[in-house]
Protein backbone atom coordinates (compact mmCIF):
# COMPACT_ATOMS: atom_id res chain seq x y z
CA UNK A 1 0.00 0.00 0.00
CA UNK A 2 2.61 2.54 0.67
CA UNK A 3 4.44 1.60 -2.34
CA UNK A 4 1.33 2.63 -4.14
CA UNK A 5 1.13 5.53 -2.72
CA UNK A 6 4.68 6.71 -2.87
CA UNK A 7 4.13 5.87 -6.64
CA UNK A 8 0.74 8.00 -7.16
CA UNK A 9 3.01 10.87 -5.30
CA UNK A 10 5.83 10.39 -7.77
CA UNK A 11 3.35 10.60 -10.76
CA UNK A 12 1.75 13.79 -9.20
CA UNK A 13 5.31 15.55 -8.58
CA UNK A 14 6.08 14.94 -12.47
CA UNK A 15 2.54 16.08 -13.54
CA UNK A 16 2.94 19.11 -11.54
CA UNK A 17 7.08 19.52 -12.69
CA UNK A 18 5.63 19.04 -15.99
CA UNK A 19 2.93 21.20 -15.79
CA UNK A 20 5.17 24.00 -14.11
CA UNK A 21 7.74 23.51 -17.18
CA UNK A 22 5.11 23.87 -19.62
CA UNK A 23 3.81 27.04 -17.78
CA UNK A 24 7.00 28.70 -17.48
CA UNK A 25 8.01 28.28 -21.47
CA UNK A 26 4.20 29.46 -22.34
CA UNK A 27 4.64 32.72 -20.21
CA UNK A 28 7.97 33.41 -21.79
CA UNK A 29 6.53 32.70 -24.89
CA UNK A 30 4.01 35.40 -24.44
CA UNK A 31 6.19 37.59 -23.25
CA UNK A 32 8.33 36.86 -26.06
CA UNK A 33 5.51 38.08 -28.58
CA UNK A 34 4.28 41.02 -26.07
CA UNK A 35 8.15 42.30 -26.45
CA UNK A 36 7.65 41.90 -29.91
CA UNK A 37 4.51 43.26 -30.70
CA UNK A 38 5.68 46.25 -28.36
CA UNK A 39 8.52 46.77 -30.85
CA UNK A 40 6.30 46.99 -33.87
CA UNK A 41 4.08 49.12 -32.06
CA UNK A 42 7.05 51.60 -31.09
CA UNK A 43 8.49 51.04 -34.88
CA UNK A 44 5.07 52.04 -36.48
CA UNK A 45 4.69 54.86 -34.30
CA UNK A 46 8.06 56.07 -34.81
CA UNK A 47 7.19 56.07 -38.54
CA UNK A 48 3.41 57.35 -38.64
CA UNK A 49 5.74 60.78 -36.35
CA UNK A 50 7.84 61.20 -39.09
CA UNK A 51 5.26 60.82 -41.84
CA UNK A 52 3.26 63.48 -40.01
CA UNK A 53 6.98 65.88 -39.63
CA UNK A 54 6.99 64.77 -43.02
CA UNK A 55 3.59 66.05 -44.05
CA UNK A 56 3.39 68.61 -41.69
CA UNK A 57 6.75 70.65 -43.95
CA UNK A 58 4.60 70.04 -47.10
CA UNK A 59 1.37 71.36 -45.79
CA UNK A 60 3.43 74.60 -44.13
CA UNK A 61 5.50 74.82 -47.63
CA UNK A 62 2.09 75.08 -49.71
CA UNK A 63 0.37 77.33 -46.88
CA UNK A 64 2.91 79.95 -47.45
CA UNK A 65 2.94 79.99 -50.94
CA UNK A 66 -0.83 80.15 -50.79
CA UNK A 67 -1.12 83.07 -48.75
CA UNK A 68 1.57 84.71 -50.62
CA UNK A 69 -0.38 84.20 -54.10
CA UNK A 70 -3.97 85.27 -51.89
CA UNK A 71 -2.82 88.74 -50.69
CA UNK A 72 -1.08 89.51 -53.55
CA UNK A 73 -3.80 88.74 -55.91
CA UNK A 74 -6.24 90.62 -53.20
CA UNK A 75 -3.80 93.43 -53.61
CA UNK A 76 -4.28 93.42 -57.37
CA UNK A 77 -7.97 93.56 -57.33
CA UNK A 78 -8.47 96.45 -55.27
CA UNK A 79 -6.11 98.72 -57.72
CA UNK A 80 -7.27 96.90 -60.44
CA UNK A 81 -9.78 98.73 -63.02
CA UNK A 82 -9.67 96.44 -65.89
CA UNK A 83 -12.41 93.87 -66.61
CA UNK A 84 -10.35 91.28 -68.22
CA UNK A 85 -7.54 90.98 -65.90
CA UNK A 86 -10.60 91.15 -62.97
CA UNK A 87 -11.36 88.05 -64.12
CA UNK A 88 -8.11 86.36 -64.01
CA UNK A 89 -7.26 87.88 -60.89
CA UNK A 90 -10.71 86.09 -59.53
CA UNK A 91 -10.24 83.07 -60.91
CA UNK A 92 -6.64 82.84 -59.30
CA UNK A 93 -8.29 83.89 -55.75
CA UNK A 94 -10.41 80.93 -56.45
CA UNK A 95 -8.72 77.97 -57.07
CA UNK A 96 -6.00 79.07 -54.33
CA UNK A 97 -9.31 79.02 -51.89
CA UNK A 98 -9.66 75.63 -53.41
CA UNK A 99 -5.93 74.44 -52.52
CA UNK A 100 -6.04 76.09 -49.22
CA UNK A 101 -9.52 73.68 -48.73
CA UNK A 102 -7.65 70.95 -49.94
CA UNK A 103 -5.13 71.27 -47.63
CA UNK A 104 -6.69 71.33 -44.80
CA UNK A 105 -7.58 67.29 -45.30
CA UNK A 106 -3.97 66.95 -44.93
CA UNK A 107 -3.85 68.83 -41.38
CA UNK A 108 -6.49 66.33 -40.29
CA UNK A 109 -3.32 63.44 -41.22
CA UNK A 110 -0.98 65.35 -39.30
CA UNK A 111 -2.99 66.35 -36.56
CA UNK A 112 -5.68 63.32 -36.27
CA UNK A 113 -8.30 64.79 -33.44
CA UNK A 114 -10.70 66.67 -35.42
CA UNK A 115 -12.39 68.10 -32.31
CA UNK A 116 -8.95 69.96 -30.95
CA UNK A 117 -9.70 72.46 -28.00
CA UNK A 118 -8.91 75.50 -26.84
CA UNK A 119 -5.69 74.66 -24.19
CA UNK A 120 -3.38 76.68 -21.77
CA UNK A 121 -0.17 76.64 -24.00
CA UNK A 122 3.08 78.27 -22.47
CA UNK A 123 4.26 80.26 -25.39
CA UNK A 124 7.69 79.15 -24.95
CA UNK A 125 6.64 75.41 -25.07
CA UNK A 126 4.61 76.46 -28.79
CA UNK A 127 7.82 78.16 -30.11
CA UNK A 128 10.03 75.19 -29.46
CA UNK A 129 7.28 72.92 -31.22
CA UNK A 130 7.36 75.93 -34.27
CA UNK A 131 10.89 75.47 -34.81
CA UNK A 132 10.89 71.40 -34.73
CA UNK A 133 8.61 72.10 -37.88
CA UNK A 134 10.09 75.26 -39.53
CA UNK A 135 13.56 75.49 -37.77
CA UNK A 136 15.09 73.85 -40.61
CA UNK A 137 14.11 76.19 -43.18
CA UNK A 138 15.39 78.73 -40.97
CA UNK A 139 18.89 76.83 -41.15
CA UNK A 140 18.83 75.89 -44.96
CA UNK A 141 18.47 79.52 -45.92
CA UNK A 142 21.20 81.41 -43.20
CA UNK A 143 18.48 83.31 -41.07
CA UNK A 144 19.05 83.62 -37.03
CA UNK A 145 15.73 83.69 -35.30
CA UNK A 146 15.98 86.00 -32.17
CA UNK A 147 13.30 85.50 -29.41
CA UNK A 148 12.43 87.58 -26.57
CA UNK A 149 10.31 87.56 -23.55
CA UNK A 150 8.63 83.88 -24.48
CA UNK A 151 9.24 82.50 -20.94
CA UNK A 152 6.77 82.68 -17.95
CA UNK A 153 3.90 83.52 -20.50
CA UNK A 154 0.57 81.37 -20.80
CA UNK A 155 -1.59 81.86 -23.98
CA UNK A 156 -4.79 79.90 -24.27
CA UNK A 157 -6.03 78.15 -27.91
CA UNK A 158 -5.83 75.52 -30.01
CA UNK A 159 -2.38 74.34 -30.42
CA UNK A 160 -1.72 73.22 -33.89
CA UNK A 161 -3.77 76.48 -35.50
CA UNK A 162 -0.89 78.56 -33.79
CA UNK A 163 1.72 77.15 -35.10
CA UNK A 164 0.52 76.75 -38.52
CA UNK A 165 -0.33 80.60 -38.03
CA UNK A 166 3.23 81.22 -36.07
CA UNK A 167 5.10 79.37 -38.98
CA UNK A 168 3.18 80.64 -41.72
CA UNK A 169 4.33 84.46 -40.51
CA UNK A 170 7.98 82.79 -40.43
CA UNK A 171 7.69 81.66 -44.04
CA UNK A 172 6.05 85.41 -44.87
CA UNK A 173 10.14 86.64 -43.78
CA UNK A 174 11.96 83.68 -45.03
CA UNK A 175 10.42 85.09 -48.66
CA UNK A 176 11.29 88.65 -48.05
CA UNK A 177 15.09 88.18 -46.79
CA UNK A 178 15.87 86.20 -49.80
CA UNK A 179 18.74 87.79 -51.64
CA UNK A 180 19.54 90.47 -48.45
CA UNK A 181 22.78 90.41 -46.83
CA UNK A 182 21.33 90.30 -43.62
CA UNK A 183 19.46 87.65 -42.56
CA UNK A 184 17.72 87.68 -39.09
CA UNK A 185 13.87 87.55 -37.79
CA UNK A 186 12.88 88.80 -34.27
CA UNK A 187 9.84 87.99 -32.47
CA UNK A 188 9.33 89.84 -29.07
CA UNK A 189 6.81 89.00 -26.63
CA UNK A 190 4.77 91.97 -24.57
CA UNK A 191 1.93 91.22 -22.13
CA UNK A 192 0.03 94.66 -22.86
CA UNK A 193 -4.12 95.75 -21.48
CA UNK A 194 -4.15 92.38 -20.64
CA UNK A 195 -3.35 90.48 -24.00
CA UNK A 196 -0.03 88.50 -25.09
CA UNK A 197 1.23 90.32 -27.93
CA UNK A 198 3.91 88.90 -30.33
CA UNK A 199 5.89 91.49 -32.11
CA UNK A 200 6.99 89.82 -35.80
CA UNK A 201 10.12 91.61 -37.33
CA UNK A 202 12.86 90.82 -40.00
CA UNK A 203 15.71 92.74 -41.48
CA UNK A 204 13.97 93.96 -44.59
CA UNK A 205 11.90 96.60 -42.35
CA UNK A 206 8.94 95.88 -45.03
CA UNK A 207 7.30 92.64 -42.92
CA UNK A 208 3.65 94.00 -43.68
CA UNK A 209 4.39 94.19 -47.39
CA UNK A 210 1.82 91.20 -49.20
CA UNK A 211 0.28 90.64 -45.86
CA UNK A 212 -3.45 90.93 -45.56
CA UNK A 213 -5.92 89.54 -42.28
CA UNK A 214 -7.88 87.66 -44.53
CA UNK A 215 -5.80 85.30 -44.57
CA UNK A 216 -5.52 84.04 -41.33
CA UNK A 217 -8.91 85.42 -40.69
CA UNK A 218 -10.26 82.22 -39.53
CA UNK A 219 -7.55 80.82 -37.69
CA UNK A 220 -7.31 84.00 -35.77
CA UNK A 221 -11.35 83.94 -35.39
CA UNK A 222 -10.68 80.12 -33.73
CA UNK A 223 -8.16 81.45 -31.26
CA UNK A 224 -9.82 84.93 -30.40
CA UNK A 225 -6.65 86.59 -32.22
CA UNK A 226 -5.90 89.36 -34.32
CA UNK A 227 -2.99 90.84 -36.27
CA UNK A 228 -2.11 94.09 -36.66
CA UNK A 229 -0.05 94.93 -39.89
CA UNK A 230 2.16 97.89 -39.97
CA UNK A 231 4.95 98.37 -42.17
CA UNK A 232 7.90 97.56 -40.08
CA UNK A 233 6.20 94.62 -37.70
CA UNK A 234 3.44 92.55 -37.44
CA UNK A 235 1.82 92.45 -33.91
CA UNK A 236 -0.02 89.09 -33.07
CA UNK A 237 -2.23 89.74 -30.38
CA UNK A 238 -3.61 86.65 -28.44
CA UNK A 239 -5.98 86.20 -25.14
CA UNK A 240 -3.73 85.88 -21.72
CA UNK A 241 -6.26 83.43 -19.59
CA UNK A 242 -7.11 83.66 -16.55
CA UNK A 243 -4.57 82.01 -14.03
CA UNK A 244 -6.00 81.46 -11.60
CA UNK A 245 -7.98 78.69 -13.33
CA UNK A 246 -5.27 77.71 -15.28
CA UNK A 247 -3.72 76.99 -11.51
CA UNK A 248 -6.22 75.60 -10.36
């Protein structure tokens, strides 16, 4: 009898070895595959951010030319008087209006939440994200971008419309220093009456030349913004929020 039961106990130990073996190579199997589907995970992410860098520098690129070709073409229909070239002018208002609609299917790519809110942003946080997209640009055509008073200041909007904005009035300076021996943009930031104003300046002392409102008229009517356009500097005037929410 006890040899029979010294065997069943036997049998039971290797069951339960057995089972314990076959337990331990399943969970490092599976951890095995959760490592690896982590690293395809990280991989395809790592790819889908670069795609979006990617497309965000193509969306920016056409943006600028677009506004470019708007305000100039705006500019040409107010002083023009003839009929014919009217018509042209129109028709090349138009279709830009068409590209810049086009577009904007890209931005929902790069940035993929359609219902994007209004934010605190610390301005000096938005700047550094500006020159991750445009910063090379900057480089690639010998301009030194000078900022001022960007610390310890809170704006509140929605992120990505600023720096599309931001980077699109970088792009608007890029265009004029081309060819000038100088080559330097300044952006100073002023809390004034209780707004954050950004002061937009280049060497060419012409920064509101081809500039018009309308077009950034609805990103600035998103983000309770407006631009001022004098000849010598643009001033970007955004909400300061209330802090003691925003600290709260």
């Amino acid at each position: 009898m006890d040899n029979v039961v010294n065997i069943i106990s036997y049998v039971l130990i290797f069951i339960s070895a057995g089972a314990l073996f076959y337990v331990y190579r399943l969970r490092g199997k599976l951890v095995e595959q959760m490592n690896l589907r982590d690293e395809v995970i990280l991989k395809k992410e790592s790819e889908l951010k670069e795609l979006r860098l990617l497309a965000a520098g193509v969306t920016h690129e056409i943006n600028n030319a677009m506004s470019i070709i708007l305000g100039r073409s705006e500019q040409l229909i107010r002083k023009n008087e003839d009929p014919l070239l009217e018509k042209a002018l129109t028709s090349i208002r138009t279709t830009s209006d068409r590209i810049v609609e086009s577009v904007k299917g890209l931005r929902q790519f790069i940035y993929p939440d359609t219902r994007e809110v209004e934010e605190y942003i610390h301005l000096s946080v938005l700047m550094d994200d500006v020159l991750k997209l445009a910063g090379q640009r900057l480089k690639n055509h010998g301009i030194v971008l000078r900022q001022k008073g960007m610390e310890h200041k809170v704006i509140k909007g929605k992120k990505s419309q600023l720096e599309q904005l931001i980077i699109n009035l970088l792009n608007q300076s890029v265009e004029r220093l081309d060819g000038l021996e100088e080559k330097w943009i300044q952006l100073v930031s002023v809390e004034e009456n209780g707004k954050i104003n950004i002061y937009f300046s280049d060497f060419s002392s012409n920064v509101g030349d081809k500039i018009t409102c309308k077009q950034f008229g609805e990103i600035l009517e998103k983000n309770h913004g407006h631009l001022t356009i004098n000849q010598n500097n643009l001033v970007l005037e955004l909400p300061k929020p209330d802090m003691s929410r925003y600290h709260s």
